[in-house]
N, C-alpha and C. Protein backbone atom coordinates (compact mmCIF):
# COMPACT_ATOMS: atom_id res chain seq x y z
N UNK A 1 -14.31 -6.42 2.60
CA UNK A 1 -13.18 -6.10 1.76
C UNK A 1 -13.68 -5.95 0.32
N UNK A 2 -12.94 -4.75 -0.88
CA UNK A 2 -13.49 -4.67 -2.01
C UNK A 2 -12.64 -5.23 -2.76
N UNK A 3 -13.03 -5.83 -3.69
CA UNK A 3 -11.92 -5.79 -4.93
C UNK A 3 -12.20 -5.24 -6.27
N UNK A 4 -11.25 -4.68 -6.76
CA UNK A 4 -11.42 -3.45 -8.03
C UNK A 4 -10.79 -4.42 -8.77
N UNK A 5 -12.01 -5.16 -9.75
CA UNK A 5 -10.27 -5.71 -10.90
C UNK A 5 -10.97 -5.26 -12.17
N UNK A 6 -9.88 -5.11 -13.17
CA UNK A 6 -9.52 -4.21 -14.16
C UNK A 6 -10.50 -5.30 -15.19
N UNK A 7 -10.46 -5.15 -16.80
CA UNK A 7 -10.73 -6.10 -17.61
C UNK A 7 -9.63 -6.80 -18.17
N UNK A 8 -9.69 -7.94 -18.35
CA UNK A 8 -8.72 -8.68 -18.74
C UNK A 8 -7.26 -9.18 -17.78
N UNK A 9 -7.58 -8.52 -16.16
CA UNK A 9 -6.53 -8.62 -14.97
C UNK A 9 -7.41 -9.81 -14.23
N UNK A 10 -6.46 -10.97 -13.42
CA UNK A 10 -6.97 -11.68 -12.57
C UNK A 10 -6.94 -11.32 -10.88
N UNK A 11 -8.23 -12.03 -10.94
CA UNK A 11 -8.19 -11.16 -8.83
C UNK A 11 -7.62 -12.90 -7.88
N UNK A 12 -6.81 -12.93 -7.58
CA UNK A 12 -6.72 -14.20 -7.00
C UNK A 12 -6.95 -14.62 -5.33
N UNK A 13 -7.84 -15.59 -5.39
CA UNK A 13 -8.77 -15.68 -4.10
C UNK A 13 -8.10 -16.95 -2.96
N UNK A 14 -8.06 -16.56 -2.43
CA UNK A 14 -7.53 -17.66 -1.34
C UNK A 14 -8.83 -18.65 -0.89
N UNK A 15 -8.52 -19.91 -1.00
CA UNK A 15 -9.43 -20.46 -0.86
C UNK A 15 -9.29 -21.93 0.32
N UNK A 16 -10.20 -22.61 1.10
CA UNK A 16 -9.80 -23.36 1.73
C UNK A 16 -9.50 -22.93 3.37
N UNK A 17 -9.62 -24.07 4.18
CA UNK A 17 -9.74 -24.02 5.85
C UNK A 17 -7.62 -23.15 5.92
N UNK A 18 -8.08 -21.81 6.60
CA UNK A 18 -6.69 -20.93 7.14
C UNK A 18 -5.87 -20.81 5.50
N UNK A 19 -6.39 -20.68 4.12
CA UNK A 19 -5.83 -20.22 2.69
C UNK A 19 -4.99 -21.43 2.58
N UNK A 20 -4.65 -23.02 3.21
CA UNK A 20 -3.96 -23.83 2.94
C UNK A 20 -4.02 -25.01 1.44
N UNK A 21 -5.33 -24.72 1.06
CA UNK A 21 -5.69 -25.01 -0.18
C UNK A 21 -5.40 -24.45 -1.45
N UNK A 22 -4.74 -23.82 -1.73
CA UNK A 22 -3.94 -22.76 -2.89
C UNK A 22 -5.19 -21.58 -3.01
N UNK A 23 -5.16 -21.55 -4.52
CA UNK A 23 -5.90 -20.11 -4.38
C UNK A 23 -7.26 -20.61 -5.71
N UNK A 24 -7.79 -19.48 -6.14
CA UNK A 24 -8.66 -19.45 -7.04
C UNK A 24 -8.52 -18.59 -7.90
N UNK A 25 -9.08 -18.30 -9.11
CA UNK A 25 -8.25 -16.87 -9.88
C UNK A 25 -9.68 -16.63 -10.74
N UNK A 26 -10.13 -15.45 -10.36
CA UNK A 26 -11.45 -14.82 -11.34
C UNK A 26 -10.86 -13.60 -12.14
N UNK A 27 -11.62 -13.15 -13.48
CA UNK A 27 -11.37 -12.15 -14.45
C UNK A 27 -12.60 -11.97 -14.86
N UNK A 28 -12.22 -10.78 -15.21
CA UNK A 28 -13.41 -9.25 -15.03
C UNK A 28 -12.73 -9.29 -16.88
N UNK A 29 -14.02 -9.94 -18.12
CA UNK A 29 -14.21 -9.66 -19.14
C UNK A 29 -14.96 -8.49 -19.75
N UNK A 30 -15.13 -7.93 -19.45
CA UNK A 30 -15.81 -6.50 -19.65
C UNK A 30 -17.36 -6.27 -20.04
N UNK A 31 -18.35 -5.81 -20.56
CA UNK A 31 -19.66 -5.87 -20.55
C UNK A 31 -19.62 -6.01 -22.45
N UNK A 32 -20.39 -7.14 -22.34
CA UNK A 32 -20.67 -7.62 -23.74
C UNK A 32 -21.70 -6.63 -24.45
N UNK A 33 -22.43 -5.82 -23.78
CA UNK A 33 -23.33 -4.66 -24.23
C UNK A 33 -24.23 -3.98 -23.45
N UNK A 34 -24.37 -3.10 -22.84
CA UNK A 34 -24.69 -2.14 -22.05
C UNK A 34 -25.48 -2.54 -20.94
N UNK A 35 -26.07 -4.15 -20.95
CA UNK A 35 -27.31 -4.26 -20.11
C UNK A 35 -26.02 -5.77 -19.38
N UNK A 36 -25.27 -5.69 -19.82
CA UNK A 36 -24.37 -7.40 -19.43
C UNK A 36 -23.35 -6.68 -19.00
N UNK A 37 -22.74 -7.92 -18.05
CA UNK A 37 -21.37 -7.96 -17.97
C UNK A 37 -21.09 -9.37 -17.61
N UNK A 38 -19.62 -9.39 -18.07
CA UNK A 38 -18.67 -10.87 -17.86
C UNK A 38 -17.60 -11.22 -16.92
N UNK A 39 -17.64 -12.14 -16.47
CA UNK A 39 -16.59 -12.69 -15.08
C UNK A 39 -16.78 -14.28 -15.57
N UNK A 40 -15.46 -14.40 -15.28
CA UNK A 40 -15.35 -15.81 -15.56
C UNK A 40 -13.98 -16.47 -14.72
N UNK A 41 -14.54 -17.25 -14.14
CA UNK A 41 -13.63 -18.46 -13.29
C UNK A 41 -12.37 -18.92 -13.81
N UNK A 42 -11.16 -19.13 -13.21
CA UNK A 42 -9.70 -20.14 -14.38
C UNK A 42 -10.27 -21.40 -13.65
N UNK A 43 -10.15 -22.49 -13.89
CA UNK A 43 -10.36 -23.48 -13.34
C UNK A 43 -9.30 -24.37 -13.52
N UNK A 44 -8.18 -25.07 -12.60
CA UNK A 44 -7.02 -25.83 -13.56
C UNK A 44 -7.05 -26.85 -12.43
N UNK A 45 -5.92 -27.70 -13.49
CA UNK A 45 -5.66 -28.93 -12.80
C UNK A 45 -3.98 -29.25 -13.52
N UNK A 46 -3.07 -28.74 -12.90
CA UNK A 46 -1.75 -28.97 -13.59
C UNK A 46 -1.42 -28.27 -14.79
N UNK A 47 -1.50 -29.03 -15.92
CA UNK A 47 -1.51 -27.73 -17.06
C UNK A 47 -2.90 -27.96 -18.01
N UNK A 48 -3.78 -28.38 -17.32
CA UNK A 48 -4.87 -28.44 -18.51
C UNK A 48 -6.11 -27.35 -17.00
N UNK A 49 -6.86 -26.84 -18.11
CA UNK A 49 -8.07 -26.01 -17.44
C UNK A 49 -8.79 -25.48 -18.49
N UNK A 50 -9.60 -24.97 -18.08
CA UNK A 50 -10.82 -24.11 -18.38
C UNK A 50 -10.89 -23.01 -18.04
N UNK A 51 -11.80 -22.04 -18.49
CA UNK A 51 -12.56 -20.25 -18.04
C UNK A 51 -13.63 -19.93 -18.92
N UNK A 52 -15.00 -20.79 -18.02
CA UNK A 52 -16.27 -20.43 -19.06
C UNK A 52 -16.52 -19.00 -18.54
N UNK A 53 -17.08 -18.14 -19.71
CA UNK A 53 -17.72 -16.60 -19.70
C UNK A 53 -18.77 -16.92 -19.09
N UNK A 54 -19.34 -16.60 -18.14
CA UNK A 54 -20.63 -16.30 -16.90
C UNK A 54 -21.08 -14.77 -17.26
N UNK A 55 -21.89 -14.97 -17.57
CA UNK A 55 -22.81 -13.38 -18.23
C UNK A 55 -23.81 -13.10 -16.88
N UNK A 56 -23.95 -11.94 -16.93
CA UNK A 56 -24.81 -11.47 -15.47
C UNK A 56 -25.21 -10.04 -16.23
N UNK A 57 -27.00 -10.13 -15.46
CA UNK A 57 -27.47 -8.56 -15.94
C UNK A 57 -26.57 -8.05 -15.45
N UNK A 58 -27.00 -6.17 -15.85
CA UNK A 58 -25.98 -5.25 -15.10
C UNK A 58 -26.57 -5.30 -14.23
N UNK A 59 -27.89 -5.15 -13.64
CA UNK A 59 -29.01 -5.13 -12.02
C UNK A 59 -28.41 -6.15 -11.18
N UNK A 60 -27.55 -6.98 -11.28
CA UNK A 60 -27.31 -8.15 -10.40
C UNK A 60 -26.52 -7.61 -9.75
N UNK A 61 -27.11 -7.51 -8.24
CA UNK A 61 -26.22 -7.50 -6.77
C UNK A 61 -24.89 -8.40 -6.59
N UNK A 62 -25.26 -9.44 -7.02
CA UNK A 62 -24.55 -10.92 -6.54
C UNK A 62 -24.06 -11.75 -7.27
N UNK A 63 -22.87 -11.87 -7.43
CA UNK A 63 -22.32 -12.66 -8.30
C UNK A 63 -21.49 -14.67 -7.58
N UNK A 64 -22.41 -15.03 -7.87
CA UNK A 64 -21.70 -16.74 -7.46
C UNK A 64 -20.70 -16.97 -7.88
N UNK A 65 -19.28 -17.10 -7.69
CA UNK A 65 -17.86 -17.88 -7.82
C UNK A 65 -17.33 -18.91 -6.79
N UNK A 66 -16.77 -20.10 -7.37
CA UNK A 66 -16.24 -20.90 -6.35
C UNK A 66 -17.00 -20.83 -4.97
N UNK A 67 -18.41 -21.21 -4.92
CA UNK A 67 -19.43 -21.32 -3.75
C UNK A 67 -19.04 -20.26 -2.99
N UNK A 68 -18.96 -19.44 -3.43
CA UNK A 68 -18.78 -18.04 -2.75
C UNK A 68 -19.69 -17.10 -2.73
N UNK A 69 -20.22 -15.82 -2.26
CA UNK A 69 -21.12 -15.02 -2.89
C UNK A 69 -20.13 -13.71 -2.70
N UNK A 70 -20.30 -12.51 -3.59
CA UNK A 70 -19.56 -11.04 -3.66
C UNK A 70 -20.70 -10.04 -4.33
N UNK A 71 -20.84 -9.08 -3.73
CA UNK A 71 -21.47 -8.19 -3.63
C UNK A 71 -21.29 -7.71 -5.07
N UNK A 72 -22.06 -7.33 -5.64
CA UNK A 72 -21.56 -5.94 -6.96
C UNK A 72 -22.11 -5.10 -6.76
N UNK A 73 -20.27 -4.45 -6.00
CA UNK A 73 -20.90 -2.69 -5.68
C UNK A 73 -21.04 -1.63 -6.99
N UNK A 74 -20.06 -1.99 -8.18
CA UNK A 74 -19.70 -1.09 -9.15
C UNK A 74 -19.56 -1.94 -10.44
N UNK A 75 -20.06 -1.52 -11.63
CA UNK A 75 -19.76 -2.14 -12.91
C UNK A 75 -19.87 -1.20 -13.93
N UNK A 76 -18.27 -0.93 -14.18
CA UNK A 76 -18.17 0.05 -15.72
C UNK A 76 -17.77 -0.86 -16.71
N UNK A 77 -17.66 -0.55 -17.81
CA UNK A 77 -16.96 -1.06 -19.02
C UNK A 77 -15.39 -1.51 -18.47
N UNK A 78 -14.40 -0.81 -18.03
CA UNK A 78 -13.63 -0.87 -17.57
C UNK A 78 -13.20 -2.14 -16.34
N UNK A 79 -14.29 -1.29 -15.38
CA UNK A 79 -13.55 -2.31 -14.11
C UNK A 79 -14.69 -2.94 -13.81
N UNK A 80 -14.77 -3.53 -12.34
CA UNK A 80 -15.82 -4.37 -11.64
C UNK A 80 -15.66 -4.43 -10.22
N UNK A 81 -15.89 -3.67 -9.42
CA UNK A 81 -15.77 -3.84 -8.04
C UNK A 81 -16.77 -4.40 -7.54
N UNK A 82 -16.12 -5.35 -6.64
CA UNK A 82 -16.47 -6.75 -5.70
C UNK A 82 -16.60 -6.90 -4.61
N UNK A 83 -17.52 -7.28 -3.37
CA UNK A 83 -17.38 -7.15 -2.09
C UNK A 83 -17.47 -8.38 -1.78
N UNK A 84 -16.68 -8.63 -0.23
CA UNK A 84 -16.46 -9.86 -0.13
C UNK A 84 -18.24 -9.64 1.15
């Protein structure tokens, strides 16, 4: 499965044994300069959380979220498509 997410839009991930664990929520920050790009995790707990910026060459296949791995099929300025 791909996911196309936009900059500054969240992709929200189902997470946990049959999605019974709520979800996860990643965002596609856009490329800090021609050789980077940014994705960064929400991380919460009620109303307090976090979203550290995770910088990745543009050459990187593979991006790590929530012990996950996703393919990087595509990276423009714009968007970021993701394979599960």
């Amino acid at each position: 499965m791909q996911h196309k997410i936009y900059v500054g839009t969240f992709l929200k991930l189902k997470t946990g044994f049959m999605q019974m664990e709520g979800s996860s929520k990643i965002m596609y920050c856009g490329m800090s300069n021609e050789n980077t790009f940014v994705v960064t995790p929400l991380v919460h707990v009620g109303y307090q959380g976090f979203s550290p910026s995770i910088y990745y060459d543009i050459s990187s296949k593979i991006v790590h979220m929530y012990d996950r791995e996703f393919d990087v099929i595509e990276v423009t300025p714009m968007y970021i498509i993701l394979g599960d």
